[in-house]
Protein backbone atom coordinates (compact mmCIF):
# COMPACT_ATOMS: atom_id res chain seq x y z
CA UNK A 1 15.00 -73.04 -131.79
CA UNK A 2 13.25 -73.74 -128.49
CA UNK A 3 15.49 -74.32 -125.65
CA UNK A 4 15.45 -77.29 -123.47
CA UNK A 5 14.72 -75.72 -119.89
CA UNK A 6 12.23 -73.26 -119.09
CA UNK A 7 13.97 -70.32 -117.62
CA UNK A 8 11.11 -68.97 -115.98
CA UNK A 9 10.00 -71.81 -113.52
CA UNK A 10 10.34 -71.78 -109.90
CA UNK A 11 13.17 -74.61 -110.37
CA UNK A 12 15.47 -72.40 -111.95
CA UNK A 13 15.51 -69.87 -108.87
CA UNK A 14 15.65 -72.93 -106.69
CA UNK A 15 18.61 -74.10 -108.54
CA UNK A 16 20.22 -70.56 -108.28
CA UNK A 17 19.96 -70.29 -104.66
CA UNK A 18 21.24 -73.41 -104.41
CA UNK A 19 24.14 -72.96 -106.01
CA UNK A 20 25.08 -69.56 -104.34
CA UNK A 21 24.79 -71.65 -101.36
CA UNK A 22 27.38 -73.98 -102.35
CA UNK A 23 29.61 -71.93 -103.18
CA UNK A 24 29.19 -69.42 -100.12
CA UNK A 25 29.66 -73.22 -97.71
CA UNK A 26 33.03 -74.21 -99.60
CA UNK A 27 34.06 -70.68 -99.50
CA UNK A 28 33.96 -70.57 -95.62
CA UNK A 29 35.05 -74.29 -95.31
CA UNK A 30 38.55 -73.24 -97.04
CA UNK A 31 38.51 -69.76 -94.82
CA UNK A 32 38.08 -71.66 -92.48
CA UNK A 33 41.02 -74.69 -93.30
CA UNK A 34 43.68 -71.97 -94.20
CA UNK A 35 42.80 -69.19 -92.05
CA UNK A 36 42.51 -70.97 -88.28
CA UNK A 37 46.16 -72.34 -88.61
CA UNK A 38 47.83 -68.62 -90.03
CA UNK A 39 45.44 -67.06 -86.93
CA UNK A 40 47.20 -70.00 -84.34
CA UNK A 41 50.84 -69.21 -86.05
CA UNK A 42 50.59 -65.83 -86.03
CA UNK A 43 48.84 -65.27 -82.08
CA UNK A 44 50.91 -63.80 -79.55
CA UNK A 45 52.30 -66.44 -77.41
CA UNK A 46 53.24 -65.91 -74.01
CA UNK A 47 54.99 -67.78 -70.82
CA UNK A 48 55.12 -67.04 -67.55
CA UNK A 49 57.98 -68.19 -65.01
CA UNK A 50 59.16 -67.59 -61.42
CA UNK A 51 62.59 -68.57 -60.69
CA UNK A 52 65.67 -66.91 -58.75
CA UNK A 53 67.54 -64.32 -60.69
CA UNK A 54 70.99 -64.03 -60.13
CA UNK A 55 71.65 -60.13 -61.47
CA UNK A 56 68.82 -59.22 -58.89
CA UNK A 57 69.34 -61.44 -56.09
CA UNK A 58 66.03 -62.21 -55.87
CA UNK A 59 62.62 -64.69 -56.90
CA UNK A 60 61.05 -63.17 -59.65
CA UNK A 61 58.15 -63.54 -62.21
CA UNK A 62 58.45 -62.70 -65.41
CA UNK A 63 56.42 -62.85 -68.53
CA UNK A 64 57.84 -64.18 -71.82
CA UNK A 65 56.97 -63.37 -75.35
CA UNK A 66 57.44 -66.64 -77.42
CA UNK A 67 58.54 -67.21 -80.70
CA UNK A 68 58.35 -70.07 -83.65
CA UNK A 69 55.36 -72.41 -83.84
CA UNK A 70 53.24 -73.29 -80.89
CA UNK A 71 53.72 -75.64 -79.12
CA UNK A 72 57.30 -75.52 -79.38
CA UNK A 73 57.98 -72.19 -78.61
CA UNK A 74 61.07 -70.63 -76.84
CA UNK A 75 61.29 -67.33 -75.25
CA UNK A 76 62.31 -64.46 -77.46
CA UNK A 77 61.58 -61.19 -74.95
CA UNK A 78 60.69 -60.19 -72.15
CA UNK A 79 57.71 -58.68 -71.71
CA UNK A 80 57.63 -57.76 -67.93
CA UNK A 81 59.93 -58.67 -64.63
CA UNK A 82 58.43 -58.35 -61.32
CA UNK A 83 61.85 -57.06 -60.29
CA UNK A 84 61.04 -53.10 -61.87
CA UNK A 85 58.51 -50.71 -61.68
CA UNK A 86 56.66 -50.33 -63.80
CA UNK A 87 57.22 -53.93 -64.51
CA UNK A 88 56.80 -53.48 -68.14
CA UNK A 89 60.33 -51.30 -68.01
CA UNK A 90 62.65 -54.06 -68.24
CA UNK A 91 66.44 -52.56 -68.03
CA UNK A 92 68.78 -55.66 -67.82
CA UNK A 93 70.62 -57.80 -70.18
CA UNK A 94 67.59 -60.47 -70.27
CA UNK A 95 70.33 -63.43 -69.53
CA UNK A 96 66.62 -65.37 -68.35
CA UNK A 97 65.81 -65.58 -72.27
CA UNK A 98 68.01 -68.77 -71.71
CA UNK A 99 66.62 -71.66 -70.15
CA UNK A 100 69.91 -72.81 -68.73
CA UNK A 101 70.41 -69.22 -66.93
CA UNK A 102 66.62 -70.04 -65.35
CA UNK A 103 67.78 -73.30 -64.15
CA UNK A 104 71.17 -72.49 -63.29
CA UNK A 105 70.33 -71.71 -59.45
CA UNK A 106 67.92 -73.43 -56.92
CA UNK A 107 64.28 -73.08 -58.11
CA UNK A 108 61.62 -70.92 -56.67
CA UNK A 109 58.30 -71.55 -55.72
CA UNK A 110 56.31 -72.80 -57.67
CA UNK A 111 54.03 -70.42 -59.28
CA UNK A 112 50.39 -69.49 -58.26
CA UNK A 113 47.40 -70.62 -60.75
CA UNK A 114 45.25 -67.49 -61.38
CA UNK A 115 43.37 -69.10 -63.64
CA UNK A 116 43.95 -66.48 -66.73
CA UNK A 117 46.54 -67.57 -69.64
């Protein structure tokens, strides 16, 4: 029985390669599809505020640590308060988690742009 396609030629490699090629592309296309969203879901999300604190008396800054998808994210810890040093100490009852505790006083200033985050 002779077979139909000479296994030896340079089209069979070429085919080969081709083929691993394919299958290499779709294989980083889906990475690609599925992974980017579960990396964006799953990235630490923060916020940073200024506003007047009532427990300390005082403007401060603080930096949130969001949570849920982005985009819509809401503030689930604090992360540091310019109010304590080290700032990353934070030792109060966190009422600025809520939005309505931020907003509950006259506003600071507004915030300073440094250009990171």
């Amino acid at each position: 029985m002779d077979w139909p396609i000479d296994w030896s030629g340079p089209g069979v490699s070429d085919a080969l390669i081709q083929s691993i090629m394919n299958a290499l592309g779709w294989a980083m296309l889906v990475a690609f599809v599925i992974l980017l969203p579960l990396a964006v879901l799953f990235s630490p999300m923060t916020r940073h505020r200024r506003f007047w604190c009532a427990q300390s008396r005082r403007d401060v800054e603080v930096e949130f640590a969001l949570g849920g998808l982005p985009g819509f994210g809401r503030p689930v810890a604090v992360r540091w308060c310019s109010v304590f040093d080290p700032p990353t100490a934070v030792r109060c009852r966190r009422l600025c988690l809520e939005a309505s505790y931020r907003r509950r006083w006259n506003t600071a200033s507004p915030l300073r742009h440094t250009g990171a985050g």
